[in-house]
C-alpha atoms as a PDB file:
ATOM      1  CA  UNK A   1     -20.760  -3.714 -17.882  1.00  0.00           C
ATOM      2  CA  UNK A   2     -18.883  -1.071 -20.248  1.00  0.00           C
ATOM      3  CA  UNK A   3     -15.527  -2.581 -17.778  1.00  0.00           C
ATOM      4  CA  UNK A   4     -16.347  -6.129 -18.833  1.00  0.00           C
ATOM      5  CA  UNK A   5     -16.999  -5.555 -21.936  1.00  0.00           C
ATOM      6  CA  UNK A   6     -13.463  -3.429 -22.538  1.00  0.00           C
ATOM      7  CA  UNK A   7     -11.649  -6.295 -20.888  1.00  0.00           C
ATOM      8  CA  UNK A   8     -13.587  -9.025 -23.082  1.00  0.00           C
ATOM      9  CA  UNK A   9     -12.019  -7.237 -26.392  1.00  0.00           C
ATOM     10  CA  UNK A  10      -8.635  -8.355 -25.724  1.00  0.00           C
ATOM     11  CA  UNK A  11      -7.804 -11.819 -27.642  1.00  0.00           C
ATOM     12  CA  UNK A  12      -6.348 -13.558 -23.993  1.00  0.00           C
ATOM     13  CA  UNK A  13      -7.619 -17.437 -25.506  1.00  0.00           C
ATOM     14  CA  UNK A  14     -10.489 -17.587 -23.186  1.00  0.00           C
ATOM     15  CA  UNK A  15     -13.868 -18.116 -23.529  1.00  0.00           C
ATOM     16  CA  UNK A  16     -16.708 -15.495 -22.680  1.00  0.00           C
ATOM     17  CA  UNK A  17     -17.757 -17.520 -19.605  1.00  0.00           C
ATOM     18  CA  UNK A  18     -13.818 -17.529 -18.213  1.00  0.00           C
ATOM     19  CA  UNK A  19     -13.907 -14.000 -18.869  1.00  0.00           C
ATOM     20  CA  UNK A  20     -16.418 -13.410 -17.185  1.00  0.00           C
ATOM     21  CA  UNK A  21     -15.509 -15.010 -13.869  1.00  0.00           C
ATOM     22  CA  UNK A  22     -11.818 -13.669 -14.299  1.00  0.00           C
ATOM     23  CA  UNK A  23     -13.251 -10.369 -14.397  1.00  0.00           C
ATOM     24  CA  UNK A  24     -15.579 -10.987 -11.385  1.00  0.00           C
ATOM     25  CA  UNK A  25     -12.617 -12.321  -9.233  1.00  0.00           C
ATOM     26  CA  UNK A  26     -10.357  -9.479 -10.161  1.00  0.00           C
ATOM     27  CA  UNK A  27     -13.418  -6.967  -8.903  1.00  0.00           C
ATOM     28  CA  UNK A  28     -13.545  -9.039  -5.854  1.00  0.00           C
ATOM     29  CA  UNK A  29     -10.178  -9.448  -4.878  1.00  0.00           C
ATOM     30  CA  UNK A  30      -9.510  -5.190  -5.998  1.00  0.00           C
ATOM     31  CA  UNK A  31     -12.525  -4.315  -3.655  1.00  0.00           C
ATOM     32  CA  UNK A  32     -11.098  -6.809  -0.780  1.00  0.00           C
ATOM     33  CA  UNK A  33      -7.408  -5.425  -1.232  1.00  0.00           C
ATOM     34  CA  UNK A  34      -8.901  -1.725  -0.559  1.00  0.00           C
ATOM     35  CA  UNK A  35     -10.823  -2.892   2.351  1.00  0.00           C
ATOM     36  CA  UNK A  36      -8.061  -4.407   4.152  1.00  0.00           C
ATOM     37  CA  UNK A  37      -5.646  -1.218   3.016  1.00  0.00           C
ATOM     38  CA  UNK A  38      -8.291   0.950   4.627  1.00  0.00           C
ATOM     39  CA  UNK A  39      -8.740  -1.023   7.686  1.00  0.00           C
ATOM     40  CA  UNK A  40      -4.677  -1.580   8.545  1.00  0.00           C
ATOM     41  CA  UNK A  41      -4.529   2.577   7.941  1.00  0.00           C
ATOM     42  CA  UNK A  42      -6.989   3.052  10.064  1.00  0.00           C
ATOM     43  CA  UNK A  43      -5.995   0.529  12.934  1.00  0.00           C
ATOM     44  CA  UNK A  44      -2.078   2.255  12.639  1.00  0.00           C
ATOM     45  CA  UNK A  45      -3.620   6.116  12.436  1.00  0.00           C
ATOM     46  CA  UNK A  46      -3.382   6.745  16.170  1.00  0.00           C
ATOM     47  CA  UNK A  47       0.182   6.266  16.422  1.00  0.00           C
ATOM     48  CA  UNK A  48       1.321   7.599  13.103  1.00  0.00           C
ATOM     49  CA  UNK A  49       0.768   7.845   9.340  1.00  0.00           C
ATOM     50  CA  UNK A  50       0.567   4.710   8.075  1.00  0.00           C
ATOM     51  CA  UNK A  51       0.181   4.078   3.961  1.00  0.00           C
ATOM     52  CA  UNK A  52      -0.724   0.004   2.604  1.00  0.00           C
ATOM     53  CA  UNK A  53      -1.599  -1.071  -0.500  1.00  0.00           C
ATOM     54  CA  UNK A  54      -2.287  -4.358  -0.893  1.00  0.00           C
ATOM     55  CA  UNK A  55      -1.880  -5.963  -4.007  1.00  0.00           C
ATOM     56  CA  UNK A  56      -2.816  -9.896  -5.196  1.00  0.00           C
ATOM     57  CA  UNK A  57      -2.283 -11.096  -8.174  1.00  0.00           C
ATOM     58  CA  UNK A  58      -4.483 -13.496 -10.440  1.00  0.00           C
ATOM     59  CA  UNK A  59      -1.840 -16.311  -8.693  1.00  0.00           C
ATOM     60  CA  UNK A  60      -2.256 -15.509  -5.196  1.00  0.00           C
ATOM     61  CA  UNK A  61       1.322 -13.942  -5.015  1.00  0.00           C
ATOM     62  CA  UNK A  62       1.675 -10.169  -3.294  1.00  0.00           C
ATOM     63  CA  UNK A  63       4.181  -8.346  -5.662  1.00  0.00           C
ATOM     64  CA  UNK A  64       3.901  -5.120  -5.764  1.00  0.00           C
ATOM     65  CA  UNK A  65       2.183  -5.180  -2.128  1.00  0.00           C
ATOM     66  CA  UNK A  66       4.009  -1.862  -0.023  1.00  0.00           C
ATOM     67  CA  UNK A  67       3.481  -0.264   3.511  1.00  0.00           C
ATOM     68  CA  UNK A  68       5.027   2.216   5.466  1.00  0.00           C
ATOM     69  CA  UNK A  69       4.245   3.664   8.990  1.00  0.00           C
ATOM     70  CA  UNK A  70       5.779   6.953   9.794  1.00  0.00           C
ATOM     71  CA  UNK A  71       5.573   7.132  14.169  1.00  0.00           C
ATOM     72  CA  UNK A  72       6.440  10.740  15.710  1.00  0.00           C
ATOM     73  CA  UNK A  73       8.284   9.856  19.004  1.00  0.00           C
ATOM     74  CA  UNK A  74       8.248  13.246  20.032  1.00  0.00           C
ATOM     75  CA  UNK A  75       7.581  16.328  18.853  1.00  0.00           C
ATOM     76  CA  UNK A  76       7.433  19.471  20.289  1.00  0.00           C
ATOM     77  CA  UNK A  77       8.356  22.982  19.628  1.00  0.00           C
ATOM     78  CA  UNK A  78      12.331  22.648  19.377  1.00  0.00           C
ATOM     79  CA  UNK A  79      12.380  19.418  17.380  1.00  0.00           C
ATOM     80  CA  UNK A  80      10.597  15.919  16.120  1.00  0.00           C
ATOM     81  CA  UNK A  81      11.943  12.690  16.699  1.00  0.00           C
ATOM     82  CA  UNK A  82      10.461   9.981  14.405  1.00  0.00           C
ATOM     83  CA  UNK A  83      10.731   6.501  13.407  1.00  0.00           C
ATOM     84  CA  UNK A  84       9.694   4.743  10.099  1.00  0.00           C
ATOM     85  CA  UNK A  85       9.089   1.519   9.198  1.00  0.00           C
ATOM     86  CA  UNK A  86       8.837   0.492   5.333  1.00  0.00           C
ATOM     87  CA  UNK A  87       7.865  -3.283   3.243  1.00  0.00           C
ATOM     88  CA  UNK A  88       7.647  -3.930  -0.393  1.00  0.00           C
ATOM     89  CA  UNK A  89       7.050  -6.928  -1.530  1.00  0.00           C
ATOM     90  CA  UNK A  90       9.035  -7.163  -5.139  1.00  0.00           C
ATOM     91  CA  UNK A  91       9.377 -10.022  -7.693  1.00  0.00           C
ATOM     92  CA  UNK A  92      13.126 -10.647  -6.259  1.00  0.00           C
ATOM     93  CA  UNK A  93      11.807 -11.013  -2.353  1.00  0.00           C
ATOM     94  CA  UNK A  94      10.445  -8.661   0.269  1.00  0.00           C
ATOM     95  CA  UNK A  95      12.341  -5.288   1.159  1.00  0.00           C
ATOM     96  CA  UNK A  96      12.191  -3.938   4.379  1.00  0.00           C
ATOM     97  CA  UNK A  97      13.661  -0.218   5.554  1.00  0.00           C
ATOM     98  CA  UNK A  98      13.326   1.024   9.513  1.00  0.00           C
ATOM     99  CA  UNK A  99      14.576   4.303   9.980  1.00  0.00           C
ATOM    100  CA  UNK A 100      14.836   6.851  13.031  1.00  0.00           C
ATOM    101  CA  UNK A 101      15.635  11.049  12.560  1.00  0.00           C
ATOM    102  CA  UNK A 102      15.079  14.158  14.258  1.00  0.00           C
ATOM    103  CA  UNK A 103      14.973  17.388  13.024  1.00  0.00           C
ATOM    104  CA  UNK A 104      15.942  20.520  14.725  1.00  0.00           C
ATOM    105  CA  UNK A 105      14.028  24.247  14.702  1.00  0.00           C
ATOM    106  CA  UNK A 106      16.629  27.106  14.633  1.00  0.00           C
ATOM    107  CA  UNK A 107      15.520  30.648  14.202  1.00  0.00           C
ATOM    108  CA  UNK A 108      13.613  30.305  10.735  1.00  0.00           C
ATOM    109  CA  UNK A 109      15.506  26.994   9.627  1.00  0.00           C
ATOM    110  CA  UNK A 110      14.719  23.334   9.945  1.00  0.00           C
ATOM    111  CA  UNK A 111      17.826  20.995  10.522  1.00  0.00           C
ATOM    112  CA  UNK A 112      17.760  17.255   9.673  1.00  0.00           C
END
């Protein structure tokens, strides 16, 4: 209640009843975003690190929305190979990254 009622202070030209259901929505769709952000990191877990945060707006649209999946190839005592995989969804279009490294253990030093 102390949420709605902080949200229901600012002047945004709608009535009490629109408030109301734009601030039930908004809990909705925040509580279904973090669902599906902690079902996708779970289903991508085994394989990697994965990170998602889903974001919808009041419009449907999913700016702002990012993931990334980091996959170890191989690792073992000498070195890790890895890939990565990246998406951001941003006002101008989606962004997309995919990356593969190793790094190297000699002596007491880590090469990249």
């Amino acid at each position: 209640m102390k949420d709605f009622g902080e949200t229901s202070m600012n002047d945004n030209g709608l009535d009490t009843g629109e408030q109301a259901k734009a601030f039930a929505l908004g809990k909705v769709r925040d509580a279904l975003s973090q669902q599906v952000n902690q079902h996708v990191e779970s289903w991508l877990s085994p394989w990697g690190n994965a990170s998602v945060d889903v974001k919808v707006d009041n419009e449907g649209h999913f700016t702002g929305s990012r993931g990334s999946w980091f996959v170890p190839l191989q690792d073992n005592d000498r070195y890790l190979t890895w890939s990565q995989l990246g998406l951001t969804q941003q006002d101008d279009g989606l962004v997309s990254n995919v990356g593969v490294g190793q790094r190297w253990a000699r002596g007491n030093w880590l090469v990249v």
